[in-house]
Structures are given as structure tokens and as C-alpha cells.
Protein backbone atom coordinates (compact mmCIF):
# COMPACT_ATOMS: atom_id res chain seq x y z
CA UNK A 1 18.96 4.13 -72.41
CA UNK A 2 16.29 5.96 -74.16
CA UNK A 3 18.17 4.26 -77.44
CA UNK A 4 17.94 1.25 -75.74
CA UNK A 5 14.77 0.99 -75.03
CA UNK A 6 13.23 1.74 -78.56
CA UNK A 7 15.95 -1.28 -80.04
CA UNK A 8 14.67 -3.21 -77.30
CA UNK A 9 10.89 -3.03 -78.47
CA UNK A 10 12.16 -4.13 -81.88
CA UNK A 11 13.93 -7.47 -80.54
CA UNK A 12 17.84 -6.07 -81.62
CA UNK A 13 20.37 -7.34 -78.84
CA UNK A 14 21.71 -4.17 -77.04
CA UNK A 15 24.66 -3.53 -75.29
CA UNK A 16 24.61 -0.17 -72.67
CA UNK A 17 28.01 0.56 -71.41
CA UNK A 18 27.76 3.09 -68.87
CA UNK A 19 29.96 3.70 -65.62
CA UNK A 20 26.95 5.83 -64.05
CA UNK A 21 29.23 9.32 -64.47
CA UNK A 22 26.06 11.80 -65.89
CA UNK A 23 27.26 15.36 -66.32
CA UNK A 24 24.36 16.20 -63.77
CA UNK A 25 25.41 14.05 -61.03
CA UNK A 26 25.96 16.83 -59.21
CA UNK A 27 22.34 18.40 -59.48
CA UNK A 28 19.78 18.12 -57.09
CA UNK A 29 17.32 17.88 -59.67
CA UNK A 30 16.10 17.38 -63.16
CA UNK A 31 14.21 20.12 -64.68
CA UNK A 32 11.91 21.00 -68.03
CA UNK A 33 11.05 17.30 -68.30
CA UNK A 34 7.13 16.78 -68.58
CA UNK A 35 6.38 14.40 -65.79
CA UNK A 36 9.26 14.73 -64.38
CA UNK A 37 10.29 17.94 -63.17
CA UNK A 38 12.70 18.17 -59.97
CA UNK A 39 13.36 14.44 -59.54
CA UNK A 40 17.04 13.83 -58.21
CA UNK A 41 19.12 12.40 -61.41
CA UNK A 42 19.87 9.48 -59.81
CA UNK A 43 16.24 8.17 -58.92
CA UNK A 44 15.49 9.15 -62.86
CA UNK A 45 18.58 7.02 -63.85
CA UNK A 46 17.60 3.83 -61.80
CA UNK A 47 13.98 4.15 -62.61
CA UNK A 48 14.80 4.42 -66.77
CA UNK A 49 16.67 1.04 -65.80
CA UNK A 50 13.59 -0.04 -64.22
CA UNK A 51 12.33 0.49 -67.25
CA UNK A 52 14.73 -1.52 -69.31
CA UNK A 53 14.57 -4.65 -67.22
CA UNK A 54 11.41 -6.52 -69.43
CA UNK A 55 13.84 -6.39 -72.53
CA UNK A 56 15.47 -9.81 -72.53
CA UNK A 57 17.65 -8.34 -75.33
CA UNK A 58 18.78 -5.57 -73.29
CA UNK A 59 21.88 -5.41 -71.08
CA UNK A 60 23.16 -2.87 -69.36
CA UNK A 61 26.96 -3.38 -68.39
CA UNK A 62 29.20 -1.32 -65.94
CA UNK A 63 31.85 -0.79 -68.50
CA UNK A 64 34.21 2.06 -70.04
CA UNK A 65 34.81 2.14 -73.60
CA UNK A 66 38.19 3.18 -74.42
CA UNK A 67 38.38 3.03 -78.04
CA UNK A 68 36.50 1.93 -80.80
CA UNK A 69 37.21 1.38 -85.00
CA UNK A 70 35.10 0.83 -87.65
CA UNK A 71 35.65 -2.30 -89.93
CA UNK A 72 34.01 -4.85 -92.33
CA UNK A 73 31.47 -5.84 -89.83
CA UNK A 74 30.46 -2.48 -88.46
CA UNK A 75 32.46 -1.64 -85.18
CA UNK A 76 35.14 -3.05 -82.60
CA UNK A 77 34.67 -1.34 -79.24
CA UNK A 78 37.44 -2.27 -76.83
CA UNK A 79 36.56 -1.57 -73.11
CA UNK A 80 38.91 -0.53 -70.32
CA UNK A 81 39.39 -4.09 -68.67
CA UNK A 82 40.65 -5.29 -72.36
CA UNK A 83 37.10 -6.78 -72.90
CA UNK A 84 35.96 -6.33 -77.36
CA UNK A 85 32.89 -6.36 -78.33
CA UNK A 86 31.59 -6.44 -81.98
CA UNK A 87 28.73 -4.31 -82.85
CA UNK A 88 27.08 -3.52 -86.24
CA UNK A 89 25.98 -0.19 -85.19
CA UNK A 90 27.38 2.19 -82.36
CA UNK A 91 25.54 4.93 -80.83
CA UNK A 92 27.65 7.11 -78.57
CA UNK A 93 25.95 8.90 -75.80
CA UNK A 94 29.19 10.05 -74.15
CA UNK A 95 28.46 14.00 -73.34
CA UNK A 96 30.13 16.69 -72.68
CA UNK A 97 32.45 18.17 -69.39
CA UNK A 98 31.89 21.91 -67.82
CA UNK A 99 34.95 23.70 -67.17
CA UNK A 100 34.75 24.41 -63.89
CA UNK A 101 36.06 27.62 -62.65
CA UNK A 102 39.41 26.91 -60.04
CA UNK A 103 37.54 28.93 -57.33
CA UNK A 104 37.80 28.14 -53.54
CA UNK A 105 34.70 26.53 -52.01
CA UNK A 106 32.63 26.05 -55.60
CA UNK A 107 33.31 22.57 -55.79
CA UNK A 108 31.20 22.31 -52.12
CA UNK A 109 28.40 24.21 -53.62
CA UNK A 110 28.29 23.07 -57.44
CA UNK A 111 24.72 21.63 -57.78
CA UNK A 112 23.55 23.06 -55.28
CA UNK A 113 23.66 27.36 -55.93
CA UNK A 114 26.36 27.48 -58.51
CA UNK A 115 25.02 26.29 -61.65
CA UNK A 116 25.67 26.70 -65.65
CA UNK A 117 22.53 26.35 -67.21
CA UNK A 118 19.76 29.10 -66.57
CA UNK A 119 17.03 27.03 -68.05
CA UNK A 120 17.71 23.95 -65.60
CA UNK A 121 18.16 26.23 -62.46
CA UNK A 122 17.15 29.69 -63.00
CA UNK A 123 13.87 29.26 -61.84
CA UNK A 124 14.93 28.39 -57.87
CA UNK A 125 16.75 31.89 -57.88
CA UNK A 126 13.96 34.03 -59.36
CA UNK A 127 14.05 37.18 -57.65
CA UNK A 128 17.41 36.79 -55.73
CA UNK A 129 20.54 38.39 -55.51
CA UNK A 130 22.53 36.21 -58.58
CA UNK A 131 26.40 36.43 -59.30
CA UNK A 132 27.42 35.52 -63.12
CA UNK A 133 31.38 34.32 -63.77
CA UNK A 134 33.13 34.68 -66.69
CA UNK A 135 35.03 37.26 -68.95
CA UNK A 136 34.32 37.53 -72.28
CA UNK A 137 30.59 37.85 -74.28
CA UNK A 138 29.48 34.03 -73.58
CA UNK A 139 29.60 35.49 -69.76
CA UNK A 140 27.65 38.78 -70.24
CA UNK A 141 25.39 36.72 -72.23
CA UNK A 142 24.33 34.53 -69.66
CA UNK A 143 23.91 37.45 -67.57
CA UNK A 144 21.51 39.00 -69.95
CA UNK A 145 20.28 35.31 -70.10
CA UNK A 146 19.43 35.83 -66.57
CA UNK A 147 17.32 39.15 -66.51
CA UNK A 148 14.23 37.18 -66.94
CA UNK A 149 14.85 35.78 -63.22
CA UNK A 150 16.29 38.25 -61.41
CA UNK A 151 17.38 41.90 -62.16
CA UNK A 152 20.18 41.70 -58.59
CA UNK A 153 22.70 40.64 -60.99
CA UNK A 154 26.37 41.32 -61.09
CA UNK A 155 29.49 39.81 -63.53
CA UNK A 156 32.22 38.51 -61.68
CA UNK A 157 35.09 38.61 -64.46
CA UNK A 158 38.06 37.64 -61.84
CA UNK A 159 40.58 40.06 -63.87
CA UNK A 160 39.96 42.60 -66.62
CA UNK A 161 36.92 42.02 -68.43
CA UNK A 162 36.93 40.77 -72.22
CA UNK A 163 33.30 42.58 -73.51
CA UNK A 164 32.46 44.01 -77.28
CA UNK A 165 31.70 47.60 -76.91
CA UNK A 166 28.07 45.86 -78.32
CA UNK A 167 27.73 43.72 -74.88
CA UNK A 168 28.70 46.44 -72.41
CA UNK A 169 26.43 48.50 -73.80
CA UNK A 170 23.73 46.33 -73.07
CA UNK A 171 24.61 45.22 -69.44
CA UNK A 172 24.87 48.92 -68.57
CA UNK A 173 21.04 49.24 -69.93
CA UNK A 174 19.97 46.62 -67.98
CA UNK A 175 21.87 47.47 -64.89
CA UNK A 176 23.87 44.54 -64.26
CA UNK A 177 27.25 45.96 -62.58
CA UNK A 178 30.67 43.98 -63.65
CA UNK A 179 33.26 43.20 -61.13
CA UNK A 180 36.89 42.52 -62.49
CA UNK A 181 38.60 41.86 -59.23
CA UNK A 182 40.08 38.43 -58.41
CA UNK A 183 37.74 36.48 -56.87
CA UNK A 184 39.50 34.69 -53.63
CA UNK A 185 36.84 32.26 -52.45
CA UNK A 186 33.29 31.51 -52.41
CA UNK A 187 31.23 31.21 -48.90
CA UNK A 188 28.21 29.04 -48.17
CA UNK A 189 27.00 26.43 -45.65
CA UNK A 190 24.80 23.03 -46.46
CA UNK A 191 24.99 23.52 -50.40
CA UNK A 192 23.84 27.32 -50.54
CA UNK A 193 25.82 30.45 -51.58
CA UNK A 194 26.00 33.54 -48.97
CA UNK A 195 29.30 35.24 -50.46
CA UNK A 196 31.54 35.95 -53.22
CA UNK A 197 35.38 37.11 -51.71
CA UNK A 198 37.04 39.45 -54.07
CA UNK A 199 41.05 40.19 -53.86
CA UNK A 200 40.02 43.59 -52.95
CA UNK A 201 36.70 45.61 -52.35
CA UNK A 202 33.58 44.50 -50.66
CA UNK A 203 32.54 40.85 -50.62
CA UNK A 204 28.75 40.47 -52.55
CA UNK A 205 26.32 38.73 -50.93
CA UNK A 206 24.70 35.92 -53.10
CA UNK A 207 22.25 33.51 -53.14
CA UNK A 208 23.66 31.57 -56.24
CA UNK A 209 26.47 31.77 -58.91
CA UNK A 210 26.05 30.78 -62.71
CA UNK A 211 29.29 30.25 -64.98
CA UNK A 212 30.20 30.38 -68.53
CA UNK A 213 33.76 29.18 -68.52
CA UNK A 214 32.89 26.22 -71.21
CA UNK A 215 32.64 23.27 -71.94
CA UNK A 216 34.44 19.89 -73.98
CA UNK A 217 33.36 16.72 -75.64
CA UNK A 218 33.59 13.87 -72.61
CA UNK A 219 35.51 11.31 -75.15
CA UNK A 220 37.71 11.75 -77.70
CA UNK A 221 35.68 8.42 -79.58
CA UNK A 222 33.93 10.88 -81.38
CA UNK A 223 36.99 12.34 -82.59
CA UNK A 224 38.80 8.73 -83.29
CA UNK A 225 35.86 7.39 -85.12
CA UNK A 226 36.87 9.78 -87.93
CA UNK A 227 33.45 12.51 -86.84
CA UNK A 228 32.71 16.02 -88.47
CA UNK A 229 32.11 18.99 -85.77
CA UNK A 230 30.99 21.87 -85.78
CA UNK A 231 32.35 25.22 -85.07
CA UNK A 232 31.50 25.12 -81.38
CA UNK A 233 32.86 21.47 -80.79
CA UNK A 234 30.11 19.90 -81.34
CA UNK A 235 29.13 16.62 -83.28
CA UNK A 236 27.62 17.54 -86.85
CA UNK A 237 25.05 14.79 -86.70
CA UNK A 238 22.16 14.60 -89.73
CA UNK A 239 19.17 13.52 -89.43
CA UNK A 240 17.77 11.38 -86.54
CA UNK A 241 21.23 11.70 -85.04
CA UNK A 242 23.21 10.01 -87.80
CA UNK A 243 27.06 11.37 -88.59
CA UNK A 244 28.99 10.80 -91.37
CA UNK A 245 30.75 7.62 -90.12
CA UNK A 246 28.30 5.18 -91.55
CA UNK A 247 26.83 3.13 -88.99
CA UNK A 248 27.57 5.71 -86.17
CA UNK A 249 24.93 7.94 -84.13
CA UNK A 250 25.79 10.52 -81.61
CA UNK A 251 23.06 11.97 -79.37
CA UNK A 252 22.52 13.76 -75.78
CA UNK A 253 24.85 16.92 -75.50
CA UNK A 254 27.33 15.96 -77.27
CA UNK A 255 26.06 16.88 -80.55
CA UNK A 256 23.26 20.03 -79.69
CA UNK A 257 22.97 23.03 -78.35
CA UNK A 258 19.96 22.44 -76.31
CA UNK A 259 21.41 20.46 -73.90
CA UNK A 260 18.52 18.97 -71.29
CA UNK A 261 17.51 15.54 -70.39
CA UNK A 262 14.35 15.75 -72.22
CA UNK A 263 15.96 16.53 -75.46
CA UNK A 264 18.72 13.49 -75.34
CA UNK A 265 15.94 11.18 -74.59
CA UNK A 266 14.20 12.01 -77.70
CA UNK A 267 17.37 12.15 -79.53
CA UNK A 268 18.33 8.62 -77.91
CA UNK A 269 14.85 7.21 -79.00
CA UNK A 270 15.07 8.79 -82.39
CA UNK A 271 18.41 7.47 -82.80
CA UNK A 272 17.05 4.08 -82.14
CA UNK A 273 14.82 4.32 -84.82
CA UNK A 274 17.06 5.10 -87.20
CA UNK A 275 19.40 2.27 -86.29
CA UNK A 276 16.84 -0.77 -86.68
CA UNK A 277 15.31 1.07 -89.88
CA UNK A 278 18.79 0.74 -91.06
CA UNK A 279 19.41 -3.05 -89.73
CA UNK A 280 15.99 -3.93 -91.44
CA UNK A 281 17.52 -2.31 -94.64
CA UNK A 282 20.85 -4.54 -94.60
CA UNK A 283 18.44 -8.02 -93.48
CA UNK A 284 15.95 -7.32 -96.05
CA UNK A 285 17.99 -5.80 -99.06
CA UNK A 286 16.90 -3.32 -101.39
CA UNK A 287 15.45 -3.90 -105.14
């Protein structure tokens, strides 16, 4: 939308596809965006619509693209209801998907007090009793990620833990206890964490849970469309978003590492730029 809206100030006909499934759906709350820290995601979503609504060149359609190919005129994009549309350029916002860990009761509390990203939800637990899940280094990591919040913090690595000498080192320096038992279930009431239930031992009283059990692209378009990636899955896009498809742009999570709200709307709006500086290119030819 953020795309959208910069194409939309320069008169090109846009088409938004979106079925309204954010990867933060789930959150309470947007964070680390200037002017709008802690609004819900879904009151930011309808009020960037808002937003789009002067732009008689603008439509935003509840639609799922399914598959898409490149040809002579730029791109076909063929939507789940059998619906094609022709495009000349395609930007692809599509995000990725956390791997959830399969752990009784998260699913009632995801959003809420279990979380993945420290820099979107660390704050609300600063100074609380924090439980970290995962096994290998990406896990400790984000428990070391966390010491800047809290210093209650122990890694839950439900089964032998998978650390570098390097890494367990450094979470016995900063006194963060591991925990390879199984973890049975996780306890809570209206959204909040009060328990982690291990196979065997003593349960560990939490106020909130952060994962690192990863993460993958949300469509395979990406991969169809013929796109480079990069060693951690994600899009290798050039500058302002571009890949080496010509014509296509990826932005938003997908293709960074610093994956906020803030960032894919500059991405989006960069990414906008880049398309109509390329459409003026093709209308007004080159010497």
C-alpha cells in the first residue's frame, strides 16, 4: 500500500491484491513506527486504506494471486478465482511465515506474551521473568538478544540443546539457565503467560515466551518468477527493491533482515519510485 500510494501520486493505474492475512495479525500492536507506536495492526491497515481512497487510479481488490509469468508485455498474474490480469510491472509484497513451535496452549497466547521479535515486543516485558524457545545458536542468540530487557531469563530447548561451545559460554556469563526438558504445555489466562510445563522438573513461572524456531517465504511467486536468494531465504533485491527479474520488485520481509512495519513502508514507497522512474524510461525512450 505504501507502493501504492507513491504510483498513485504519479497517476499509474494500480492494482493491490491483498486477502488482509499480515504476518502480525496476531499482535496487539505495532511498534518502532514514528507516529505510530502501539496502534492495533488492523486500525493501521484500514487507516493506510483511508489513505488510498483519493487515488482514482488506485484499487485495492480482495484477491489471491496464485501464480504469475513474465512475458512480452511485462507480467500475467492469475488469481485464485481464475481471474488474469496484465501488468507491466509487479511488485510482490507477499512476506514471510513464523514457524510456530507445536506447543500446547501457544496458539491462545501468540500475540499476546509469546512473541518472536524482541525489538517489536521486548519492551512490554522489561524487567520480567522471560522464557526463550529454541535449540540451536539462533535460540541462545535471542536470549542474549534479550539481556537488554530483562536478566530473569531462561532457554527452553524442549530436548538436548544444539549450542557452539562459543554460545554456552556466553549464556553461562550472563546467567541465563537452559532447560532441555520437553516442554508439555504452556499456561495463561486472557492472552498472558503464567507457566511453562516441562515433561519433568519444576514448571517456570513466566510472564512471556519469545521463539526462534524460523521462518519461510509466504509464496513460492518469488521462487516461480525465476528470483535470486540469499543464503538465509531471503529475496536478493538491488537497489530500491529491484531483483533480477526485470520488471519485478520485492519489498516488506520478504527480502530484509530488518523486518518491521516501518521499514516495508519505506521499502514499498521506494519501490514505487523505482517503478514509475522506470515506466517514464520505457514512455519517454532514451537517446
Amino acid at each position: 500500500m505504501s507502493a501504492a500510494l507513491m504510483l498513485g501520486r504519479c497517476r499509474r493505474r494500480v492494482l493491490v491484491c491483498d486477502v488482509g492475512e499480515p504476518r502480525n495479525r496476531w499482535s496487539h500492536a505495532v511498534h518502532g513506527f514514528l507516529t505510530r507506536d502501539g496502534i492495533p495492526p488492523g486500525t493501521f491497515l484500514r487507516a493506510a486504506r483511508e489513505d488510498l481512497r483519493p487515488y482514482d487510479t488506485v484499487e485495492i481488490r480482495s484477491a489471491r494471486v496464485v501464480d504469475a509469468a513474465r512475458d512480452h508485455r511485462g507480467f500475467e498474474v492469475r488469481c485464485e478465482d481464475g481471474t488474469r490480469l496484465q501488468t507491466r510491472k509487479l511488485l510482490l509484497a507477499t512476506g514471510v511465515v513464523d514457524e510456530l513451535p507445536d506447543i500446547a496452549g501457544l496458539a491462545e497466547l501468540y500475540g499476546r506474551s509469546v512473541h518472536h521479535c524482541p525489538y517489536c515486543d521486548g519492551w512490554e516485558w522489561r524487567d520480567q521473568p522471560v522464557g526463550v524457545y529454541g535449540r540451536g545458536d539462533a535460540a541462545a542468540g535471542l536470549a542474549l538478544s534479550l539481556t537488554v530487557h530483562t536478566r530473569d531469563l531462561v532457554l527452553c530447548t524442549d530436548g538436548p540443546a544444539v549450542h557452539s561451545d562459543w554460545m554456552r559460554a556466553r549464556l553461562d556469563t550472563f546467567d541465563i539457565r537452559v532447560r532441555e526438558q520437553r516442554v508439555v504445555r504452556l499456561e495463561g489466562r486472557e492472552g498472558r503467560l503464567d507457566r511453562i510445563i516441562f515433561e519433568e522438573g519444576a514448571a517456570e513461572n513466566r510472564r512471556a515466551l519469545f521463539f526462534a524456531t524460523g521462518q519461510r517465504q509466504a509464496s513460492e511467486l518469488p521462487a516461480r518468477l525465476g528470483c535470486v536468494f540469499t543464503e538465509d531465504g531471503a529475496v536478493d533485491t538491488g537497489n530500491c527493491e529491484a531483483t533480477n527479474v526485470p520488471g519485478l520488485y520485492v519489498c516488506g520481509d520478504a527480502s530484509r533482515e530488518a523486518q518491521f512495519v516501518v521499514v516495508a513502508a519505506a521499502e514499498g514507497a521506494e519501490a514505487g519510485m523505482a517503478i514509475n522512474k522506470a515506466l517514464l524510461e520505457e514512455e519517454l525512450g532514451s537517446d
